[in-house]
Protein backbone atom coordinates (compact mmCIF):
# COMPACT_ATOMS: atom_id res chain seq x y z
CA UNK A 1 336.68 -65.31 88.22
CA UNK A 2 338.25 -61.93 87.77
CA UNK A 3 341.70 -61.02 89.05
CA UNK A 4 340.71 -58.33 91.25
CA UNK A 5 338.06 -60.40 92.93
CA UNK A 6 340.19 -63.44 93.25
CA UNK A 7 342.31 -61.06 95.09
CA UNK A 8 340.47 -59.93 97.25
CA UNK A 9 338.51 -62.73 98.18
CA UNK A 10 341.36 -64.29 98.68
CA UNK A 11 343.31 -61.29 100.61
CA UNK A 12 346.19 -61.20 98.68
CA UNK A 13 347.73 -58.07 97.91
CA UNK A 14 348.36 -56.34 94.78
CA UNK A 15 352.15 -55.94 95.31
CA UNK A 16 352.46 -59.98 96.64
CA UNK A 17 350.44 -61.31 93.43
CA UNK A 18 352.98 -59.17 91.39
CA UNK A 19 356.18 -61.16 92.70
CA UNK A 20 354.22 -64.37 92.67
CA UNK A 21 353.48 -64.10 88.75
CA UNK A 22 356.66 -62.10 88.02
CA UNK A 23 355.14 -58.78 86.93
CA UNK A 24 355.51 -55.07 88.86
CA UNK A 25 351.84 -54.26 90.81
CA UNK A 26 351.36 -51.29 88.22
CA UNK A 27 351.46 -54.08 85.61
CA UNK A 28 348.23 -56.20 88.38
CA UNK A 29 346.12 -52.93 88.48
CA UNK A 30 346.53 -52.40 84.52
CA UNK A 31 344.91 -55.70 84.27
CA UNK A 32 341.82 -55.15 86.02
CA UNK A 33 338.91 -54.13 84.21
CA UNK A 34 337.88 -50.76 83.28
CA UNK A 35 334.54 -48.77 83.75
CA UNK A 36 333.85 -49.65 80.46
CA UNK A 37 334.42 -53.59 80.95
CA UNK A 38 337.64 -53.89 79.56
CA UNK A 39 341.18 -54.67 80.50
CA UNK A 40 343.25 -51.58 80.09
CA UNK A 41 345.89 -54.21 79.23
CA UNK A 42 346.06 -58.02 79.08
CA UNK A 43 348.84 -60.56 80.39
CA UNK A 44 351.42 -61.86 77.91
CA UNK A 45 350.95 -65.44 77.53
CA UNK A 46 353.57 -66.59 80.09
CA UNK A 47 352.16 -64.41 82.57
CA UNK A 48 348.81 -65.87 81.77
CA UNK A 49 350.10 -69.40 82.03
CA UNK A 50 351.47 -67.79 85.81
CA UNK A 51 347.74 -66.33 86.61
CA UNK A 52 346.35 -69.63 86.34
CA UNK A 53 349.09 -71.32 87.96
CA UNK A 54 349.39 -69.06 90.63
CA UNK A 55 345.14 -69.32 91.00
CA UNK A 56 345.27 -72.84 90.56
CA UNK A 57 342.80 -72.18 87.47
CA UNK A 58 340.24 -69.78 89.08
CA UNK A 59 341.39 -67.08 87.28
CA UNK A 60 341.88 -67.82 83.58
CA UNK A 61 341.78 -65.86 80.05
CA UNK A 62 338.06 -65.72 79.74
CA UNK A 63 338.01 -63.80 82.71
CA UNK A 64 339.90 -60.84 81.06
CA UNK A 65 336.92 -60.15 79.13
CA UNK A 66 333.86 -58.53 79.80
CA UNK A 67 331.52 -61.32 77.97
CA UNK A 68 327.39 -60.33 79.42
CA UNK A 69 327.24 -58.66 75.56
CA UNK A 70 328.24 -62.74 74.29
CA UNK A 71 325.87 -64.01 76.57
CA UNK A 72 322.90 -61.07 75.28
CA UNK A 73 323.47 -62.69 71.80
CA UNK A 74 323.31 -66.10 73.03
CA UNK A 75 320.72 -67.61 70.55
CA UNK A 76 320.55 -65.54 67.40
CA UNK A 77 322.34 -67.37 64.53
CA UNK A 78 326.06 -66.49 64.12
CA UNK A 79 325.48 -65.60 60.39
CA UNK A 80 322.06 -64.51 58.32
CA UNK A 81 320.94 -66.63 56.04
CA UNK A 82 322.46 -64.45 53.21
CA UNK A 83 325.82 -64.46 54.73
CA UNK A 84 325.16 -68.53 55.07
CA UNK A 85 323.78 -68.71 51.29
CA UNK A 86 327.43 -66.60 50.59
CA UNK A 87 329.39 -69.22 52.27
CA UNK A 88 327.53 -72.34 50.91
CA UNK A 89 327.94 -71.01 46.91
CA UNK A 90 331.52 -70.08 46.82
């Protein structure tokens, strides 16, 4: 689940989640994701490791990234059979 709606489903302010994980609430909003689907900024790993604490694991790194173009490629082989033919001789 993303940050921002685990915060507000949950009702928790911006300011509250900031103490609770150690951070300042400039440092919350720069984590929410853009218009363009991405995180302005992610979480250091120990603040990560406090998001999912903190969420009890509804919020976790995944969740930082905007993934619907992974899921769009779901299917199609990782590598063309050149690149595979590549791989295989060398």
């Amino acid at each position: 689940m993303k940050l921002e709606t685990y915060l507000k489903i949950n009702k928790i302010p911006v300011a509250t989640f900031a103490g609770l994980v150690g951070v300042d609430r400039c440092a919350v909003y720069s984590y929410f994701l853009s218009k363009k689907g991405e995180p302005r900024k992610f979480p250091s790993p120990e603040t990560m490791r406090k998001i999912i604490n903190v969420t009890n694991g509804h919020v976790t790194p995944n969740d930082f990234y905007d993934l619907s173009a992974v899921k769009q490629l779901e299917g199609l082989p990782l590598f063309s059979e050149n690149q595979v033919g590549f791989i295989m001789n060398n």
